[in-house]
PDB file of N, CA and C in Angstrom:
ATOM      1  N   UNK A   1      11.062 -15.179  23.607  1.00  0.00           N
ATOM      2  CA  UNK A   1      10.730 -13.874  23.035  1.00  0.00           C
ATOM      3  C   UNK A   1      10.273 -14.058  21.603  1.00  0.00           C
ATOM      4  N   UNK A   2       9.501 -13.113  21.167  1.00  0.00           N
ATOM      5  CA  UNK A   2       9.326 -12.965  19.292  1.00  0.00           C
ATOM      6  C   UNK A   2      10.046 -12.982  18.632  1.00  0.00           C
ATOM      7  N   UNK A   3      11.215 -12.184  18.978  1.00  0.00           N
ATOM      8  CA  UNK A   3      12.015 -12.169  17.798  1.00  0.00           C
ATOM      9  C   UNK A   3      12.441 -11.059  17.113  1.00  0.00           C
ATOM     10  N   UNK A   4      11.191  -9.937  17.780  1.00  0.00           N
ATOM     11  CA  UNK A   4      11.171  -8.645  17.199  1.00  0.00           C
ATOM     12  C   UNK A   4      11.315  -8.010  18.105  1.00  0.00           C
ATOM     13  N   UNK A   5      11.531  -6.360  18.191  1.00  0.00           N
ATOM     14  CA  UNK A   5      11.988  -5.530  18.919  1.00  0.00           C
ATOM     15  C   UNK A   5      10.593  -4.746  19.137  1.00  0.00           C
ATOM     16  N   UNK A   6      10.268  -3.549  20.142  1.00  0.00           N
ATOM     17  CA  UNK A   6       9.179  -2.951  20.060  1.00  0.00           C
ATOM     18  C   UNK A   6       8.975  -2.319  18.634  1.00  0.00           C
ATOM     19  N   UNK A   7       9.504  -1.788  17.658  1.00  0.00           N
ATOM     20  CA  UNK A   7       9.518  -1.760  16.477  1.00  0.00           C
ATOM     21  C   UNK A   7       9.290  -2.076  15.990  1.00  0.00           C
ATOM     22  N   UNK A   8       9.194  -3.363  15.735  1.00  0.00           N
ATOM     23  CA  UNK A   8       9.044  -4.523  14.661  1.00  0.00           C
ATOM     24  C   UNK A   8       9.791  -4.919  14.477  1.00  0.00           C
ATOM     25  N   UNK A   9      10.984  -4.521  14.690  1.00  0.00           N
ATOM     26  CA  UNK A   9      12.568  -4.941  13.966  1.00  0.00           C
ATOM     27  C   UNK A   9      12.785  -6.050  14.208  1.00  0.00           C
ATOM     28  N   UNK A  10      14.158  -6.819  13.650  1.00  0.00           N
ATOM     29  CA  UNK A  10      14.365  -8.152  14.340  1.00  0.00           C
ATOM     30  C   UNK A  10      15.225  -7.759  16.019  1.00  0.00           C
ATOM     31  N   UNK A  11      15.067  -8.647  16.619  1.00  0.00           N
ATOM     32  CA  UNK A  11      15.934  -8.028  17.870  1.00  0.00           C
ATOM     33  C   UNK A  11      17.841  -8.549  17.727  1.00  0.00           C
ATOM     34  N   UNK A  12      17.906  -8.393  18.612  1.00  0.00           N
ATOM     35  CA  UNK A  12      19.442  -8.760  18.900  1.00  0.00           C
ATOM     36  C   UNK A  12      19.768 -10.290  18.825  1.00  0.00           C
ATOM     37  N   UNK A  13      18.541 -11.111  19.251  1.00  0.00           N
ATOM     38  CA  UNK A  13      18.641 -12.326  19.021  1.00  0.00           C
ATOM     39  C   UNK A  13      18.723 -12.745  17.078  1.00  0.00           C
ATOM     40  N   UNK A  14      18.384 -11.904  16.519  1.00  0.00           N
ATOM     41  CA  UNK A  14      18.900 -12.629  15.088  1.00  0.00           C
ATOM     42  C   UNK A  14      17.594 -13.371  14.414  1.00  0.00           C
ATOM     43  N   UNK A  15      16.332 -13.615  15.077  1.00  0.00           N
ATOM     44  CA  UNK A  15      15.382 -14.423  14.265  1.00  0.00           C
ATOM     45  C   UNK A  15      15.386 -13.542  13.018  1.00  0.00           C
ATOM     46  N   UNK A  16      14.189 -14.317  12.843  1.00  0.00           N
ATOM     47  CA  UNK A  16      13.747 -13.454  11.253  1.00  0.00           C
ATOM     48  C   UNK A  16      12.624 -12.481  11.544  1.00  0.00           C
ATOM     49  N   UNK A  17      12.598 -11.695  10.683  1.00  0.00           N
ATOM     50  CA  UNK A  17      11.844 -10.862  11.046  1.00  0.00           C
ATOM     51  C   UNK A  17      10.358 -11.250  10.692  1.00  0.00           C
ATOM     52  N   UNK A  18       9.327 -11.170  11.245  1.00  0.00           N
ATOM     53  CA  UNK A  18       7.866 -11.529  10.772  1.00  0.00           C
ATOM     54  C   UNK A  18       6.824 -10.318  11.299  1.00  0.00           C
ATOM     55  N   UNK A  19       6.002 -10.149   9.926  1.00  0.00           N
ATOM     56  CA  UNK A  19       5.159  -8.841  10.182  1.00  0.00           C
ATOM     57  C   UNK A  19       3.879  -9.243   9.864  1.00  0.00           C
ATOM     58  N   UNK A  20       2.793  -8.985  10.125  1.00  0.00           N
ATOM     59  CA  UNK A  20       1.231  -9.246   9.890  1.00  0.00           C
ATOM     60  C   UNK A  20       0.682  -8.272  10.142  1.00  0.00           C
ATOM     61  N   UNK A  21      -0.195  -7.749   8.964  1.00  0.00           N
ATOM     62  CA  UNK A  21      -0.718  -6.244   8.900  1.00  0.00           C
ATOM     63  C   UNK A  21      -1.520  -5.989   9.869  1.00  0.00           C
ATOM     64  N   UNK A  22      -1.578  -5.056  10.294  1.00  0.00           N
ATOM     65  CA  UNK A  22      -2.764  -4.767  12.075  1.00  0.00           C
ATOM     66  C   UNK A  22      -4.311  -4.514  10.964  1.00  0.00           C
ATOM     67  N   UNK A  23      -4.764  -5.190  12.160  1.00  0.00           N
ATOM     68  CA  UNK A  23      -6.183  -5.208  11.629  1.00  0.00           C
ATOM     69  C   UNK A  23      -7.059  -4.305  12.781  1.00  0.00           C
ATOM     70  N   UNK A  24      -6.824  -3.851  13.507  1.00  0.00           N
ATOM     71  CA  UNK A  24      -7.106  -2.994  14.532  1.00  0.00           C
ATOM     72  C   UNK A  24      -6.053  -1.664  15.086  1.00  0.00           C
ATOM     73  N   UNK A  25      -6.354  -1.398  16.502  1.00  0.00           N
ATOM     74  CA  UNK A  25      -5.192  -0.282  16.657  1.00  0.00           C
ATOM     75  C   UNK A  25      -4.127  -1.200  16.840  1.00  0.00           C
ATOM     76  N   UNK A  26      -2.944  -0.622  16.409  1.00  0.00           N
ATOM     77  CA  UNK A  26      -1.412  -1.199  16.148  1.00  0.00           C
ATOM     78  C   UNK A  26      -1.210  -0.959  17.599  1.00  0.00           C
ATOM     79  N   UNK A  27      -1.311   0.438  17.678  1.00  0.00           N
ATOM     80  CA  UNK A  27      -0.262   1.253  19.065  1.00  0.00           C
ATOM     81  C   UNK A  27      -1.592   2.274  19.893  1.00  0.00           C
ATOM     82  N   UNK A  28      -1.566   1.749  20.874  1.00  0.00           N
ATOM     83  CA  UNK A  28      -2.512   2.592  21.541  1.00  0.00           C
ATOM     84  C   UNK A  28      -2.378   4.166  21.645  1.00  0.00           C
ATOM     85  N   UNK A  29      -1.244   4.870  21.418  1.00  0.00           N
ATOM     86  CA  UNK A  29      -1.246   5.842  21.506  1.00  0.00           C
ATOM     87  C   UNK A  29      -1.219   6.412  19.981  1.00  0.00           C
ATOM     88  N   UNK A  30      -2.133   5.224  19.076  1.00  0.00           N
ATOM     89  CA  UNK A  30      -2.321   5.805  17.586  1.00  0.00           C
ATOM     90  C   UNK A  30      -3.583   4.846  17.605  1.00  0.00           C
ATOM     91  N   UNK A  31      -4.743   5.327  17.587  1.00  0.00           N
ATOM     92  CA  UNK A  31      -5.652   4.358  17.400  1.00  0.00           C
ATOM     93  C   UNK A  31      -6.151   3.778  15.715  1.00  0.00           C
ATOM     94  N   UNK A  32      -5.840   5.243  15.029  1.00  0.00           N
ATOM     95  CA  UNK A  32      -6.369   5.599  13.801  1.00  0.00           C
ATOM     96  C   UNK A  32      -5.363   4.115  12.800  1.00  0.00           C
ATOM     97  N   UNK A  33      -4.636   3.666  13.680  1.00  0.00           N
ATOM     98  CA  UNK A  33      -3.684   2.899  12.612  1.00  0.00           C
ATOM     99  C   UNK A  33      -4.567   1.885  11.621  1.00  0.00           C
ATOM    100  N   UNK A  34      -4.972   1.477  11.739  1.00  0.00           N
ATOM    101  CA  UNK A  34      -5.655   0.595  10.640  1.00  0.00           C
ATOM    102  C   UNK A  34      -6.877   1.299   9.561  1.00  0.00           C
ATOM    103  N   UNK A  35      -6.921   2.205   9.984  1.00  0.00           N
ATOM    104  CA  UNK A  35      -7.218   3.246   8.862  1.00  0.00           C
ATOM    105  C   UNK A  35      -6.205   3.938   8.134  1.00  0.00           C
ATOM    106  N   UNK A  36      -5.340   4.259   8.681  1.00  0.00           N
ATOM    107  CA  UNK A  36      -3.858   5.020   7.531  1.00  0.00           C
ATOM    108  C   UNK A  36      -3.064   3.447   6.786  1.00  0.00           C
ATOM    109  N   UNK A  37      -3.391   2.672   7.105  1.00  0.00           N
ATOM    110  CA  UNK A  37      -2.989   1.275   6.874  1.00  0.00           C
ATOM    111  C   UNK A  37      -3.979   0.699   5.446  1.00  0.00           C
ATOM    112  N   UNK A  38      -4.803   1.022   5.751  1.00  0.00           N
ATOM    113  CA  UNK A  38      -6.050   0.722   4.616  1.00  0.00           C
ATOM    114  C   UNK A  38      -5.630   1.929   3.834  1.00  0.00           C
ATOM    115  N   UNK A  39      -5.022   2.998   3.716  1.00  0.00           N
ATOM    116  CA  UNK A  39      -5.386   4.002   2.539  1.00  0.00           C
ATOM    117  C   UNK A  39      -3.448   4.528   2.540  1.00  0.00           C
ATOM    118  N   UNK A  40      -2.873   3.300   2.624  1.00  0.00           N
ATOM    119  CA  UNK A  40      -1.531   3.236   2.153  1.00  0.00           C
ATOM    120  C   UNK A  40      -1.363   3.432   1.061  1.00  0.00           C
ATOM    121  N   UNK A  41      -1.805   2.795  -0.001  1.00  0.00           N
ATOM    122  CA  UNK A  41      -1.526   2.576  -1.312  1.00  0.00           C
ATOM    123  C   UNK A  41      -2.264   3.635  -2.229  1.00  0.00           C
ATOM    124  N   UNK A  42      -3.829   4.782  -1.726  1.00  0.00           N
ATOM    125  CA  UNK A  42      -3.682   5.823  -2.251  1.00  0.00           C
ATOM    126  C   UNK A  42      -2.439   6.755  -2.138  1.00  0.00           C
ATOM    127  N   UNK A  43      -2.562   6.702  -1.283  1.00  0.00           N
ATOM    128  CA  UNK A  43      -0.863   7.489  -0.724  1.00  0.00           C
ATOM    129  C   UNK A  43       0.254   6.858  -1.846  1.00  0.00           C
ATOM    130  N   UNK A  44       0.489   6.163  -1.657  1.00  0.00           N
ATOM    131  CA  UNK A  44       1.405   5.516  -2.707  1.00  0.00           C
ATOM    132  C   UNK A  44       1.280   6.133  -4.400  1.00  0.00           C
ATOM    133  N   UNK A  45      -0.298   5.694  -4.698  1.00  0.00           N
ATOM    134  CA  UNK A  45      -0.487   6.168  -6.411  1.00  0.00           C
ATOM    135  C   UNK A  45      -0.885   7.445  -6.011  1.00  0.00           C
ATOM    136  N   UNK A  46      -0.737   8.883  -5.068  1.00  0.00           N
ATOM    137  CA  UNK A  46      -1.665   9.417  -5.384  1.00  0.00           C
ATOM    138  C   UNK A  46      -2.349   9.977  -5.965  1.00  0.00           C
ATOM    139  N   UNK A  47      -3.402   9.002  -5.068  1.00  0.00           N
ATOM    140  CA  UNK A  47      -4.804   8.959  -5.413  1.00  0.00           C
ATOM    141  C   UNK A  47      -5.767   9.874  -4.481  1.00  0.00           C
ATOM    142  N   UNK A  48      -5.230  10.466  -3.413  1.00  0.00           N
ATOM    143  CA  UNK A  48      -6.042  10.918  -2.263  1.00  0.00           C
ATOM    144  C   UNK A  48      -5.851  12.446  -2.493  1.00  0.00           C
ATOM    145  N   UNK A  49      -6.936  12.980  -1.611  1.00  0.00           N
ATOM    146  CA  UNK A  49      -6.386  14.423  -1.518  1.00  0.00           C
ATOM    147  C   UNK A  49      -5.539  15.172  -0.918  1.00  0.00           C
ATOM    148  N   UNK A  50      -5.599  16.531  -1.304  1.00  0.00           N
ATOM    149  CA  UNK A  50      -4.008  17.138  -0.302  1.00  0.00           C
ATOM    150  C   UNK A  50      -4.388  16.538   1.735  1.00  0.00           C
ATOM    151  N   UNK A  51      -5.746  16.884   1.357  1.00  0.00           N
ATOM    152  CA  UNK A  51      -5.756  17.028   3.175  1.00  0.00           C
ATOM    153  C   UNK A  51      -5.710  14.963   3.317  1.00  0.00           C
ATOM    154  N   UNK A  52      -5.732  14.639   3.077  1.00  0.00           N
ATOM    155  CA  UNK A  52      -5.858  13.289   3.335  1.00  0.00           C
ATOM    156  C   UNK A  52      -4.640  12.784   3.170  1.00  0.00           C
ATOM    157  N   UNK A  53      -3.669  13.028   2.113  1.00  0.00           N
ATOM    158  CA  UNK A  53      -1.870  13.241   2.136  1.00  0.00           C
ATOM    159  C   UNK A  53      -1.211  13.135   3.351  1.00  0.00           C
ATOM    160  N   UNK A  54      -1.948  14.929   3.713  1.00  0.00           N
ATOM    161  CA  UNK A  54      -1.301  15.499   4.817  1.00  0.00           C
ATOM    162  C   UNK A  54      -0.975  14.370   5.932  1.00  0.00           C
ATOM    163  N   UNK A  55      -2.588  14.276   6.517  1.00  0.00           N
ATOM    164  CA  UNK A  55      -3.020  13.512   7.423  1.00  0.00           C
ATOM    165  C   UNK A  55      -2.339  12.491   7.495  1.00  0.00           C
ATOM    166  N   UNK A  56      -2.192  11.740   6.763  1.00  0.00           N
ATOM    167  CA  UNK A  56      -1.644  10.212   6.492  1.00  0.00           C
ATOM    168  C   UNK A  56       0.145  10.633   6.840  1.00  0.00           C
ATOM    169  N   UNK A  57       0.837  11.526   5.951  1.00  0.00           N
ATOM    170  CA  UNK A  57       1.822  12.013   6.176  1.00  0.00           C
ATOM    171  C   UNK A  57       2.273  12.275   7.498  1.00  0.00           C
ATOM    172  N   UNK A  58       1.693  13.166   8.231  1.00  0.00           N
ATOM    173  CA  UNK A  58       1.705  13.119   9.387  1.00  0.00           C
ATOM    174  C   UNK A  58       1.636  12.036  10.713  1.00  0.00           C
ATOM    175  N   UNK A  59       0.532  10.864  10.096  1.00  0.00           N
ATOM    176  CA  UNK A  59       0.356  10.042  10.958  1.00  0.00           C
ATOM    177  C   UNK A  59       1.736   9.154  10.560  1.00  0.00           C
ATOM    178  N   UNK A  60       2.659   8.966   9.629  1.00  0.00           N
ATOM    179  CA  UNK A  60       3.264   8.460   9.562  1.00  0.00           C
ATOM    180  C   UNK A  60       4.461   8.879   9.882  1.00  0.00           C
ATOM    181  N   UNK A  61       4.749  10.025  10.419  1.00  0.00           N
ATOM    182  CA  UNK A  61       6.124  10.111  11.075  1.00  0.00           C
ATOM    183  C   UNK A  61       6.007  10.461  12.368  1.00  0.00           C
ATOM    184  N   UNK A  62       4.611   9.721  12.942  1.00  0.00           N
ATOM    185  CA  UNK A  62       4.331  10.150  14.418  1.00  0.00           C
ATOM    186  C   UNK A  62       4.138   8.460  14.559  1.00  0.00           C
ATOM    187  N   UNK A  63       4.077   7.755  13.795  1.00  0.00           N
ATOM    188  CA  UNK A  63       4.227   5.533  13.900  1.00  0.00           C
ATOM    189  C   UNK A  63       4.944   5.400  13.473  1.00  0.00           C
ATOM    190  N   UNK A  64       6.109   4.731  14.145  1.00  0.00           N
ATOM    191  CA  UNK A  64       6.871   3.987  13.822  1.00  0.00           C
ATOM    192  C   UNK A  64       5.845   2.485  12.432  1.00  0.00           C
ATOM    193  N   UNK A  65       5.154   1.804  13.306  1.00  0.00           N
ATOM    194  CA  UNK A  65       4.884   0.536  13.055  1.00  0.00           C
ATOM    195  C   UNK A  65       3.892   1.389  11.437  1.00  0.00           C
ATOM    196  N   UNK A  66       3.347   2.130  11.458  1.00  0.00           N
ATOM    197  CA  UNK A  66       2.550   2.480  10.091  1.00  0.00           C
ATOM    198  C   UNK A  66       3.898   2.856   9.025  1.00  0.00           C
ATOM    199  N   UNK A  67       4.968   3.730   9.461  1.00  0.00           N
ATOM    200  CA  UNK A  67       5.849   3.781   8.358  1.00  0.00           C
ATOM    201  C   UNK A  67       6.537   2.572   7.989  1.00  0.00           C
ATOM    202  N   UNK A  68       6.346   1.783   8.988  1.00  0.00           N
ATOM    203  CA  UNK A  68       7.341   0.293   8.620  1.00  0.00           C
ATOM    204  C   UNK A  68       6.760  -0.110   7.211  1.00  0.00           C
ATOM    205  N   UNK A  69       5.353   0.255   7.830  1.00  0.00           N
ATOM    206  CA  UNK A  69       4.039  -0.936   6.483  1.00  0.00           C
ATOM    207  C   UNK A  69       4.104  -0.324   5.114  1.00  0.00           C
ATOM    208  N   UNK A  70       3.886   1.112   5.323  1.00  0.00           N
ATOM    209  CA  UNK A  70       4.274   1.941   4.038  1.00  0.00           C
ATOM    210  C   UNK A  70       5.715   1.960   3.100  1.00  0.00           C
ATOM    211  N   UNK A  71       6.374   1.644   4.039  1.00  0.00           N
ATOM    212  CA  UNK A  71       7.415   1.346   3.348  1.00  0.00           C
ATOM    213  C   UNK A  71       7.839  -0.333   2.701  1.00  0.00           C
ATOM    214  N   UNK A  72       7.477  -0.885   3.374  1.00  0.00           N
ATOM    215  CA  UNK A  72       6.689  -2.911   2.829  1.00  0.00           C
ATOM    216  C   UNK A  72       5.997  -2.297   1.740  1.00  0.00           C
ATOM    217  N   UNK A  73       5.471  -1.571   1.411  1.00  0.00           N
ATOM    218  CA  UNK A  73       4.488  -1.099   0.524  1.00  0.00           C
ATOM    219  C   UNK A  73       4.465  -0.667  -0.866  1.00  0.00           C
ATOM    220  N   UNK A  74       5.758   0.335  -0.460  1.00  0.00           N
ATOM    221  CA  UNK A  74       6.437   1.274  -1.336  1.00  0.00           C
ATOM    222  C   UNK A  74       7.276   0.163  -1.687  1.00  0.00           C
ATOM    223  N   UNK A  75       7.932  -0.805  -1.056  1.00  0.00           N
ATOM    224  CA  UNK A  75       9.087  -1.350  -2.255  1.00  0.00           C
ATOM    225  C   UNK A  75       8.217  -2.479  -3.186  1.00  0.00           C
ATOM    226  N   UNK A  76       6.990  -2.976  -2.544  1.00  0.00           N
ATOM    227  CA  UNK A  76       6.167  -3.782  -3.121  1.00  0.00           C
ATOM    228  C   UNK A  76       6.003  -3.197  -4.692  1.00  0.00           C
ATOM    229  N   UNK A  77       5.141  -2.045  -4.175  1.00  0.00           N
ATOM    230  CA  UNK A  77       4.705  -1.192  -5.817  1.00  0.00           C
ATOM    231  C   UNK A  77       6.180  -1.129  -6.660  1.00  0.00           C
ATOM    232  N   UNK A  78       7.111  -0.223  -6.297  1.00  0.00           N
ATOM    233  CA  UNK A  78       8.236  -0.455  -6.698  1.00  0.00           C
ATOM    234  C   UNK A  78       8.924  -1.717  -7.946  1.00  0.00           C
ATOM    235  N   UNK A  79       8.885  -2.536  -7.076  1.00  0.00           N
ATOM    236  CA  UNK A  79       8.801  -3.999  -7.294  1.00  0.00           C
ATOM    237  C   UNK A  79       8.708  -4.302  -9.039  1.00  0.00           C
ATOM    238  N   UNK A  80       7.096  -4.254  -8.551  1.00  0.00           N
ATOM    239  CA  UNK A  80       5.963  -4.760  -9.609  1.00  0.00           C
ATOM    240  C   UNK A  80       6.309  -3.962 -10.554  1.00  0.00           C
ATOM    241  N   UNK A  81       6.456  -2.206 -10.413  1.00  0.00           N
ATOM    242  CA  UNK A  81       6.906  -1.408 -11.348  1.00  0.00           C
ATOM    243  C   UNK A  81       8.137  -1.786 -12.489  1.00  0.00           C
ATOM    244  N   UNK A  82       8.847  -2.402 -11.969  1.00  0.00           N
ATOM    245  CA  UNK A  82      10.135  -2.632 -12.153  1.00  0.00           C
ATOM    246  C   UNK A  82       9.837  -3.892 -13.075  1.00  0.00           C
ATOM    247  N   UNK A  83       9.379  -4.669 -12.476  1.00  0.00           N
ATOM    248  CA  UNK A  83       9.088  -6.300 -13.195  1.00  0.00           C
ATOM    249  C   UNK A  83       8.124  -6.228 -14.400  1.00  0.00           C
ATOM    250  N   UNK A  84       6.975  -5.541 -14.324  1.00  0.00           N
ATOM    251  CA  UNK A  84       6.084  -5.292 -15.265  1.00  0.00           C
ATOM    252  C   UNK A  84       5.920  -4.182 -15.628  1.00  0.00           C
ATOM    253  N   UNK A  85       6.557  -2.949 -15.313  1.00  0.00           N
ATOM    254  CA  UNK A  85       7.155  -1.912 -16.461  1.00  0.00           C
ATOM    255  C   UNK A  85       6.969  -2.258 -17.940  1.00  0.00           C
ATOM    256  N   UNK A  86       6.573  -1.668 -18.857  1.00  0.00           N
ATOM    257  CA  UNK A  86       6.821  -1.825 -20.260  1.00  0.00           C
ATOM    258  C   UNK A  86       6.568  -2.677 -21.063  1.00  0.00           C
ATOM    259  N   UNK A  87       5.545  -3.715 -20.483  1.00  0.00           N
ATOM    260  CA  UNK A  87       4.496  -4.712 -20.842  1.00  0.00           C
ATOM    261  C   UNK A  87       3.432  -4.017 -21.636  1.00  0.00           C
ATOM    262  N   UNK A  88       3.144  -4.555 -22.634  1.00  0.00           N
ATOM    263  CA  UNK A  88       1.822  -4.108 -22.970  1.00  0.00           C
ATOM    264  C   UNK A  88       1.091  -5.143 -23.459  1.00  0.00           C
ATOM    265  N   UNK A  89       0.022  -5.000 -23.283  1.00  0.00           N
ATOM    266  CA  UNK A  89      -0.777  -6.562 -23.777  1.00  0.00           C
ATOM    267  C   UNK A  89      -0.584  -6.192 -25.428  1.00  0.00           C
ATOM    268  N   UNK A  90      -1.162  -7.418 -26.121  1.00  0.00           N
ATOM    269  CA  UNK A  90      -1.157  -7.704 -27.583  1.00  0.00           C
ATOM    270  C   UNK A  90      -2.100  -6.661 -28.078  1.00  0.00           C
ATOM    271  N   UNK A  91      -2.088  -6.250 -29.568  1.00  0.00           N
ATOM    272  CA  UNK A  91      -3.202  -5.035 -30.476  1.00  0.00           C
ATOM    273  C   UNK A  91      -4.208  -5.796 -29.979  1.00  0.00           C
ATOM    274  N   UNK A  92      -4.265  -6.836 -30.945  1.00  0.00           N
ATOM    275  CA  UNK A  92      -5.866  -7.644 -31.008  1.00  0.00           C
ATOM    276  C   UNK A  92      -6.336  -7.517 -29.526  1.00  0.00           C
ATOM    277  N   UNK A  93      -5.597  -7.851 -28.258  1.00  0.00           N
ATOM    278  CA  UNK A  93      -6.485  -7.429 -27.210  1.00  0.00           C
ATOM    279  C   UNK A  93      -7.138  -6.019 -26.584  1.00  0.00           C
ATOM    280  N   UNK A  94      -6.408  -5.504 -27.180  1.00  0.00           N
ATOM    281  CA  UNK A  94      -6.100  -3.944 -26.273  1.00  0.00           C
ATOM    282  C   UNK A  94      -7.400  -3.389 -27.674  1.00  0.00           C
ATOM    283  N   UNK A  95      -7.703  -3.712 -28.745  1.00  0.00           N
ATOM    284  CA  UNK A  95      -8.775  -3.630 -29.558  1.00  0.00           C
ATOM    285  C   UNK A  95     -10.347  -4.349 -29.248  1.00  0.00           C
ATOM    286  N   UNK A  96      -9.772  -5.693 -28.925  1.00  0.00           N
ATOM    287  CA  UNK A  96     -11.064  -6.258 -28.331  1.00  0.00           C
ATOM    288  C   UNK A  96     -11.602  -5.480 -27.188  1.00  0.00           C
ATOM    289  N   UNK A  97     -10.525  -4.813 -26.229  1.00  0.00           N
ATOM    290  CA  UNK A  97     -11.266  -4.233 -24.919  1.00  0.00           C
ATOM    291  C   UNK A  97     -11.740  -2.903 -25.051  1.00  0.00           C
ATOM    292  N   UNK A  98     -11.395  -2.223 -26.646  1.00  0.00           N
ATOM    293  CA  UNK A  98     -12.121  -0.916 -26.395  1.00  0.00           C
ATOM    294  C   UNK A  98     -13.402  -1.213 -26.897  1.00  0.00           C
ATOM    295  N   UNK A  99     -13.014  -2.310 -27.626  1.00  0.00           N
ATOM    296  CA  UNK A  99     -14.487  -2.380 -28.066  1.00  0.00           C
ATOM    297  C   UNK A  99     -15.842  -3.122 -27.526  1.00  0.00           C
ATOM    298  N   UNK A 100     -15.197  -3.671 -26.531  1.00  0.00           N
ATOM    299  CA  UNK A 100     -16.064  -3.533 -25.218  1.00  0.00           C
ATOM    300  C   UNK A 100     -16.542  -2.727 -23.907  1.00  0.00           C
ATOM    301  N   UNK A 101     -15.969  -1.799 -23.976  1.00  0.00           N
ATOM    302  CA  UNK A 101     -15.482  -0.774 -23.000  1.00  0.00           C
ATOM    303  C   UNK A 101     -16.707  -0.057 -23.969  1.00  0.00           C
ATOM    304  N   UNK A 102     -16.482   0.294 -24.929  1.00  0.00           N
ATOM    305  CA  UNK A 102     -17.375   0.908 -26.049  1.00  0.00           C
ATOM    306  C   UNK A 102     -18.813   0.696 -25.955  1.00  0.00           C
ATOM    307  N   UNK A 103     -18.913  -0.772 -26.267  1.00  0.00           N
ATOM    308  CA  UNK A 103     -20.492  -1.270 -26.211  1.00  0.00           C
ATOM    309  C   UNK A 103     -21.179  -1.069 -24.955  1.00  0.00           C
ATOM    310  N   UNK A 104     -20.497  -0.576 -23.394  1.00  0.00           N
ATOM    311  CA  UNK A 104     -20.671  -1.156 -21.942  1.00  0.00           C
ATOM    312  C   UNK A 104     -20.968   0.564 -22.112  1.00  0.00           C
ATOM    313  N   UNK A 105     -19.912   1.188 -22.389  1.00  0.00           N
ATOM    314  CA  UNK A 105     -20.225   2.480 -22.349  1.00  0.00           C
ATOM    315  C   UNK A 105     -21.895   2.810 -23.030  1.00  0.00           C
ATOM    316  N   UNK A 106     -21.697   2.414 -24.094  1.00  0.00           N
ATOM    317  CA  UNK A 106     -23.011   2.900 -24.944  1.00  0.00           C
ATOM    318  C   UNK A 106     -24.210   1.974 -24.689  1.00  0.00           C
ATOM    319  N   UNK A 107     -24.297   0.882 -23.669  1.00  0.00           N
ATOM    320  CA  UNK A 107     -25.313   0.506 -23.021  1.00  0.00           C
ATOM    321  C   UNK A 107     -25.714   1.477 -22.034  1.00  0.00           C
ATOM    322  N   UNK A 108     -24.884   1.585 -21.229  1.00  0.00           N
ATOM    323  CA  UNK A 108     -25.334   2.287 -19.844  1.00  0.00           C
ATOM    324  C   UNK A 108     -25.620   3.405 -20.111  1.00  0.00           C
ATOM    325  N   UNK A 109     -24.823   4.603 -21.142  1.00  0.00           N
ATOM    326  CA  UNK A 109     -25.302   5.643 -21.642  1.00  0.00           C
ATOM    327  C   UNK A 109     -26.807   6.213 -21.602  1.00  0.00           C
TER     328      UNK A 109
END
């Protein structure tokens, strides 16, 4: 056996658990999964709109296997939040980049 349960979970046997993001439909009776899978992480910052929220929202408490990923997801961002929280780069850089940001701006302008 895998190791995993129809879930994903680990099963009763005790392996470890192993996940690999679906690159197609996950679950046939969700085809859309690798599209709510790709627009996880607006969801996460959002970044998306209400109806696209919704949608995603919805598709995720109707998959098991898409809330698994979102939630891999959510502790990821989490994470990073936590670790690199309250970093800020150095003056001299954070000066050098407006003042490139500046010149890029007032080229393309």
């Amino acid at each position: 056996m895998s190791g995993t349960d129809a879930t994903g979970g680990a099963d009763a046997s005790g392996a470890d658990e192993r996940w690999s993001p679906p690159v197609g439909p996950v679950d046939p009776d969700h085809p859309e999964c690798a599209a709510v899978i790709a627009e996880v992480w607006t969801l996460l910052d959002g970044e998306c709109t209400g109806e696209t929220r919704d949608k995603l929202r919805q598709h995720l408490e109707d998959c098991p296997t898409c809330l698994r990923h979102y939630g891999i997801e959510e502790k990821i961002k989490n994470l990073i939040a936590v670790k690199c929280g309250g970093e800020r780069a150095p003056e001299t850089l954070r000066e050098r980049l407006r003042i490139q940001i500046s010149r890029t701006t007032i080229i393309r302008g």
